[in-house]
N, C-alpha and C. Protein backbone atom coordinates (compact mmCIF):
# COMPACT_ATOMS: atom_id res chain seq x y z
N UNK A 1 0.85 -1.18 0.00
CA UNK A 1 0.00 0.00 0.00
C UNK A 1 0.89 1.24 0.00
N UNK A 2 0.86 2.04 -0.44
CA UNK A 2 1.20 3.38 -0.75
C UNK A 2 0.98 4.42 -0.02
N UNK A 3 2.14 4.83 0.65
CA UNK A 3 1.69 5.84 1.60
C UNK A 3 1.75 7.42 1.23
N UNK A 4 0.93 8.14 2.12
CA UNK A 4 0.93 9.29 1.29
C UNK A 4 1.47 10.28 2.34
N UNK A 5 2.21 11.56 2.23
CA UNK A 5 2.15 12.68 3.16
C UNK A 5 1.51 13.19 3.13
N UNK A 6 1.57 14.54 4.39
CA UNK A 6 0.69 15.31 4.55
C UNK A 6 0.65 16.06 3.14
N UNK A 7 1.70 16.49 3.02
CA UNK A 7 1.71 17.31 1.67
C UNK A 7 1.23 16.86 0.64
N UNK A 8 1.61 15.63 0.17
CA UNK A 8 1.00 14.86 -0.93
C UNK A 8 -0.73 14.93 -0.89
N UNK A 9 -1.54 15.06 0.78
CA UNK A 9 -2.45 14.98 0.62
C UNK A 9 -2.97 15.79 0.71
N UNK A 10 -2.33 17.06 0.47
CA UNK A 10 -3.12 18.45 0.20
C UNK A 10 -3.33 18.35 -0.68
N UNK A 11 -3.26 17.26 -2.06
CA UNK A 11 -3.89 17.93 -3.68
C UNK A 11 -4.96 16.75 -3.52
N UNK A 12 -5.05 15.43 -2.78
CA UNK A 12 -5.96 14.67 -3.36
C UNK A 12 -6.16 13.99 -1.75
N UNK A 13 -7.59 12.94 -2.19
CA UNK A 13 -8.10 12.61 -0.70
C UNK A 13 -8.32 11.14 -1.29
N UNK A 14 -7.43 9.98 -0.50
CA UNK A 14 -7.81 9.02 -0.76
C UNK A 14 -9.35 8.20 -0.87
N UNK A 15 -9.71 7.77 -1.09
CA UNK A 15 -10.80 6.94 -0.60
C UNK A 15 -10.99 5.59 -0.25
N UNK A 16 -10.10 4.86 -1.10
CA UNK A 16 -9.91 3.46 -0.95
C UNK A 16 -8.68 3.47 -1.34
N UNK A 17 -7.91 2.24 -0.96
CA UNK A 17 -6.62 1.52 -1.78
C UNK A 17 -6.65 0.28 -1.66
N UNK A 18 -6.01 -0.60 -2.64
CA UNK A 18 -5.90 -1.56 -3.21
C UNK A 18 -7.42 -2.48 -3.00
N UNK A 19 -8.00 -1.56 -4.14
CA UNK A 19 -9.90 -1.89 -4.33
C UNK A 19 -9.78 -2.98 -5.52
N UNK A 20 -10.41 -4.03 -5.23
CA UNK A 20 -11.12 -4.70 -6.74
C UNK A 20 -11.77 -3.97 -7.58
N UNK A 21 -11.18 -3.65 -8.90
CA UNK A 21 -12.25 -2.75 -9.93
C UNK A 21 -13.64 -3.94 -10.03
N UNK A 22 -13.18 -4.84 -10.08
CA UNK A 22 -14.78 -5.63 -11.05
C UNK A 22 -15.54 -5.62 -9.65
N UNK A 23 -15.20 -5.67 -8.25
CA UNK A 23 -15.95 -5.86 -7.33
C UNK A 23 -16.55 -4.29 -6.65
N UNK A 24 -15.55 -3.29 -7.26
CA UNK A 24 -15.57 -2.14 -6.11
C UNK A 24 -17.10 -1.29 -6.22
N UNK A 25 -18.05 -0.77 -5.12
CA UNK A 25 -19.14 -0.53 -5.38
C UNK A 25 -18.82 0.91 -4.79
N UNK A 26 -19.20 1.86 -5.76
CA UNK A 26 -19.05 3.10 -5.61
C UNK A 26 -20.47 3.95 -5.18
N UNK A 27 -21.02 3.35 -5.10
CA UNK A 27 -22.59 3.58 -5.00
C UNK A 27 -22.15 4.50 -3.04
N UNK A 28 -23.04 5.47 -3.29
CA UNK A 28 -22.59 6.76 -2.11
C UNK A 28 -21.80 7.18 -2.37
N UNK A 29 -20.51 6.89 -3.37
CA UNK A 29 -19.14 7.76 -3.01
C UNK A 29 -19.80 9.15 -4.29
N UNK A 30 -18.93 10.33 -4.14
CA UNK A 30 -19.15 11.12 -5.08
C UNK A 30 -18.74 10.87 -6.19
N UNK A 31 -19.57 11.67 -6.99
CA UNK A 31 -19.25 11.25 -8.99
C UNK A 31 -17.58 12.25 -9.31
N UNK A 32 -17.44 12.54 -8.60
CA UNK A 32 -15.74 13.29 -9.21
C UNK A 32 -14.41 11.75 -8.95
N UNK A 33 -15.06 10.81 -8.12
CA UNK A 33 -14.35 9.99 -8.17
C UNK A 33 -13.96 9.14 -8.98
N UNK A 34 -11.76 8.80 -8.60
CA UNK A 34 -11.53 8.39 -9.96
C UNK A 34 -10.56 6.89 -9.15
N UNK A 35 -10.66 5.96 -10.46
CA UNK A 35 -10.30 4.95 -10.34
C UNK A 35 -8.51 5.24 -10.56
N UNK A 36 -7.16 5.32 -10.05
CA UNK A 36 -6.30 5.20 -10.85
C UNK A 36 -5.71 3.51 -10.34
N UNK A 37 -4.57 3.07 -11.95
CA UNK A 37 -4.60 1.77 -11.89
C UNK A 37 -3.00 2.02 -11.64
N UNK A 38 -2.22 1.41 -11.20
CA UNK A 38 -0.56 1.27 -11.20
C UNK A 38 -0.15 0.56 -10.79
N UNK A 39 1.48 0.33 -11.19
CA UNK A 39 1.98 -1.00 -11.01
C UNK A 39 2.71 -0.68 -10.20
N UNK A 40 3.19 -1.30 -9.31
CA UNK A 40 4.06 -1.31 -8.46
C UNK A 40 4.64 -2.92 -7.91
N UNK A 41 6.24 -3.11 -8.22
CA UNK A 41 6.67 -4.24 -8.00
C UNK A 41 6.26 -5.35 -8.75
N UNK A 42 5.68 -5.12 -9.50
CA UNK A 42 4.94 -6.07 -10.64
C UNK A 42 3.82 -6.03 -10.38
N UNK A 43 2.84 -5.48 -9.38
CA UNK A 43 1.52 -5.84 -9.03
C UNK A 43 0.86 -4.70 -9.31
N UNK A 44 -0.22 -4.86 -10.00
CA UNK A 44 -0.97 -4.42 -10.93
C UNK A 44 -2.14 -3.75 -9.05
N UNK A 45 -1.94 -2.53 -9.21
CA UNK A 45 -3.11 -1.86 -8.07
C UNK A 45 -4.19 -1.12 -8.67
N UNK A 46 -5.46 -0.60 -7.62
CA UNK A 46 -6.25 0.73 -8.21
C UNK A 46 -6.30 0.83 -6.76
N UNK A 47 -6.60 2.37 -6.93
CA UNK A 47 -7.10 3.33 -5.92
C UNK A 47 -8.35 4.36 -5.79
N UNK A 48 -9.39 4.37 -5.47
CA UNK A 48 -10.27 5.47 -5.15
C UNK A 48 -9.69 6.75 -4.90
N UNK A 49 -9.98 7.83 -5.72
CA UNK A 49 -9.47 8.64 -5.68
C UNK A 49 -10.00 9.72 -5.60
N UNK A 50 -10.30 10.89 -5.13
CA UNK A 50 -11.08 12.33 -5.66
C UNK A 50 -9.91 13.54 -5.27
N UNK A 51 -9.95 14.37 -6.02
CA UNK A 51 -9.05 15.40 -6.24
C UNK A 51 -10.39 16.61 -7.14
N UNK A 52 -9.63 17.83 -7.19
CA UNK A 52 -10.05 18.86 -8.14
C UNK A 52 -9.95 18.91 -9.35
N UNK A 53 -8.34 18.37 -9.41
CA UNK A 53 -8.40 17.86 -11.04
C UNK A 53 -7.52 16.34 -11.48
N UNK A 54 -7.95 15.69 -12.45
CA UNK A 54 -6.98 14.66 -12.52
C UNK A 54 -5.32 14.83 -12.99
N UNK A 55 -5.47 16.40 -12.85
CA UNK A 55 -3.43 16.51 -13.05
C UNK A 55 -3.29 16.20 -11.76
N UNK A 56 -3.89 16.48 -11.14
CA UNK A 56 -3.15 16.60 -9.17
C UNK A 56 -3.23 14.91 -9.05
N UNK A 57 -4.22 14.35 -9.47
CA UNK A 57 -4.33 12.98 -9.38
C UNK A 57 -2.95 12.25 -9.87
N UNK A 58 -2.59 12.54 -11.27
CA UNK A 58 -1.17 12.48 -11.83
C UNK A 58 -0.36 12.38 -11.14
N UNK A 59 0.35 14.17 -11.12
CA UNK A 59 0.57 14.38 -10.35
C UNK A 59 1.81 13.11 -9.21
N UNK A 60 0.61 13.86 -8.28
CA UNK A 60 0.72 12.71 -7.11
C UNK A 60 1.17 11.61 -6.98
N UNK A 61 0.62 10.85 -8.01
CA UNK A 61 0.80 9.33 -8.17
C UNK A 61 2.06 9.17 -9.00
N UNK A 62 2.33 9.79 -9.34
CA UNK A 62 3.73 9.42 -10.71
C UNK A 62 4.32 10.11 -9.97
N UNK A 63 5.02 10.78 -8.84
CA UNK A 63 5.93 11.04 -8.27
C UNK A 63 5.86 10.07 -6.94
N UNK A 64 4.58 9.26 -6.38
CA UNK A 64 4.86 8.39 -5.73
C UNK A 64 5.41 7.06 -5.93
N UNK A 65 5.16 6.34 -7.13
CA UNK A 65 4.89 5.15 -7.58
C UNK A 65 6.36 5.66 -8.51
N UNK A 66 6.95 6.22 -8.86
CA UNK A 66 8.37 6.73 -9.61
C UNK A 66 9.37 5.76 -8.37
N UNK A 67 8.77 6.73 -6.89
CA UNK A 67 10.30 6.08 -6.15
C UNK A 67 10.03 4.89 -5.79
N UNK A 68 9.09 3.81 -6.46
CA UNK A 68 9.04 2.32 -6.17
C UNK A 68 9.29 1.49 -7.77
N UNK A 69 9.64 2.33 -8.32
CA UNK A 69 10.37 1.77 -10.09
C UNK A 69 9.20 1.46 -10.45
N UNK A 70 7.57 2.48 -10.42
CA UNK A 70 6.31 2.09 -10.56
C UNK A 70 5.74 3.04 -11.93
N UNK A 71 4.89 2.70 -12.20
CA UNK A 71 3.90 4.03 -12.94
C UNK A 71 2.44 3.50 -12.99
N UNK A 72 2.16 5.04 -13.76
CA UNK A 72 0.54 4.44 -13.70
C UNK A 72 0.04 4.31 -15.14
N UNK A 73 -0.69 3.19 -15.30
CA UNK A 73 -1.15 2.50 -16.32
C UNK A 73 -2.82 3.77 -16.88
N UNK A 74 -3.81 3.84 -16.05
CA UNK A 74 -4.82 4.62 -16.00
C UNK A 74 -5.09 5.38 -15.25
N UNK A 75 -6.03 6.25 -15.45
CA UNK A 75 -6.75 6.70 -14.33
C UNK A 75 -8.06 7.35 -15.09
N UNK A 76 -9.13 6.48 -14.26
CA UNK A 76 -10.44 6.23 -14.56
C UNK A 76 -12.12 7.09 -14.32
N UNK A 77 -12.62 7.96 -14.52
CA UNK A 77 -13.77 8.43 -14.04
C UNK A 77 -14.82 8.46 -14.20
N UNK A 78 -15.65 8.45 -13.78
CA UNK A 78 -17.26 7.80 -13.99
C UNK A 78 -18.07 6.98 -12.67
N UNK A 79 -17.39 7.01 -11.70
CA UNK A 79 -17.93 6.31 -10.70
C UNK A 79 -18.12 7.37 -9.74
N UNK A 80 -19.35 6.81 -8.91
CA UNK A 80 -19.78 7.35 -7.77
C UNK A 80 -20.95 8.15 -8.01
N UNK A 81 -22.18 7.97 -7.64
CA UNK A 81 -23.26 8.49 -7.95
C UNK A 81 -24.58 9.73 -6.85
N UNK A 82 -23.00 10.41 -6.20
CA UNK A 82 -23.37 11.41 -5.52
C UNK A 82 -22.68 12.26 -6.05
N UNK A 83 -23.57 13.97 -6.19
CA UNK A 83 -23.36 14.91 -6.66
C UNK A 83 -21.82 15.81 -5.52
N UNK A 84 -20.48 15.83 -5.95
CA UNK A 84 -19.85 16.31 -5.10
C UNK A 84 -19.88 17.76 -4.37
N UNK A 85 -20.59 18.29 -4.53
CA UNK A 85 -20.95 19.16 -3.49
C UNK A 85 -21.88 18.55 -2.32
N UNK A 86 -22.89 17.22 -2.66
CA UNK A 86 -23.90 17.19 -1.39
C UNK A 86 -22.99 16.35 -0.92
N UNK A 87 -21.53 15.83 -1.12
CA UNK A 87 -21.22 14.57 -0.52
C UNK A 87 -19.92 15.36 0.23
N UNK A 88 -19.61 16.80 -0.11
CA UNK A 88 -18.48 17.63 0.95
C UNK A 88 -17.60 17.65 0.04
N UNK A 89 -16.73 18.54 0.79
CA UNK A 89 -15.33 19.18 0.05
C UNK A 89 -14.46 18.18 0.15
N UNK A 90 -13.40 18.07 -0.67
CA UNK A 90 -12.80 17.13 -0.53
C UNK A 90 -11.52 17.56 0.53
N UNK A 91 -11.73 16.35 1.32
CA UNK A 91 -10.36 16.45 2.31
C UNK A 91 -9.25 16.34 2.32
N UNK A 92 -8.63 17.07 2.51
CA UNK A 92 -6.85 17.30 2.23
C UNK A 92 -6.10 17.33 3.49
N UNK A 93 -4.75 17.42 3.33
CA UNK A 93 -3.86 16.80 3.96
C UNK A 93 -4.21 16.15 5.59
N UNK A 94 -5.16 15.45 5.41
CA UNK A 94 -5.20 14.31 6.80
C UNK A 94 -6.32 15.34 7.79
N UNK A 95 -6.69 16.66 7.17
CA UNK A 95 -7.92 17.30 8.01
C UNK A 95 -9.38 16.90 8.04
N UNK A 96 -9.81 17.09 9.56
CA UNK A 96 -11.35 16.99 9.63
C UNK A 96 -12.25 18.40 9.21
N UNK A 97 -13.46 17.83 8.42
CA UNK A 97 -14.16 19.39 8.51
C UNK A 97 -14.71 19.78 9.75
């Protein structure tokens, strides 16, 4: 699993890690949420993701998954079937609202 800093988590707010895509049920999460897919160590991951934009999603992830000789294959959107404003701001670096 992939850890993140504080800093790192000022651009994006995890939601899940290492999710089954064919199993993962997004149903409640907000619709800005994004699937990204990457390899790391040979093992093929995804992550729940929401950010402002999918550069920060980038970003993020390709400077994390870089210092594990990793990259990212996708990154996916269309899931989650709450409007992101009724479901809150997205949370950054490790704060409560």
């Amino acid at each position: 699993m992939l850890e993140f800093t504080k800093q790192e988590l000022n651009r994006i707010q995890i939601l899940d890690q290492e999710i089954d895509p064919d199993n993962f049920d997004s149903k409640g999460l907000p619709s800005d949420t994004h699937v990204v897919m990457y390899v790391v160590g040979g093992k093929t991951l995804y992550d729940a993701v929401r950010a402002y934009t999918k550069v920060d999603i980038f970003d993020c992830y390709h400077d994390k998954v870089k210092t594990h000789n990793g990259s990212i294959l996708d990154i996916r959107s269309g899931y989650g079937n709450v409007r992101p404003n009724m479901y809150g701001k997205i949370q950054t670096g490790g704060n409560e609202e």
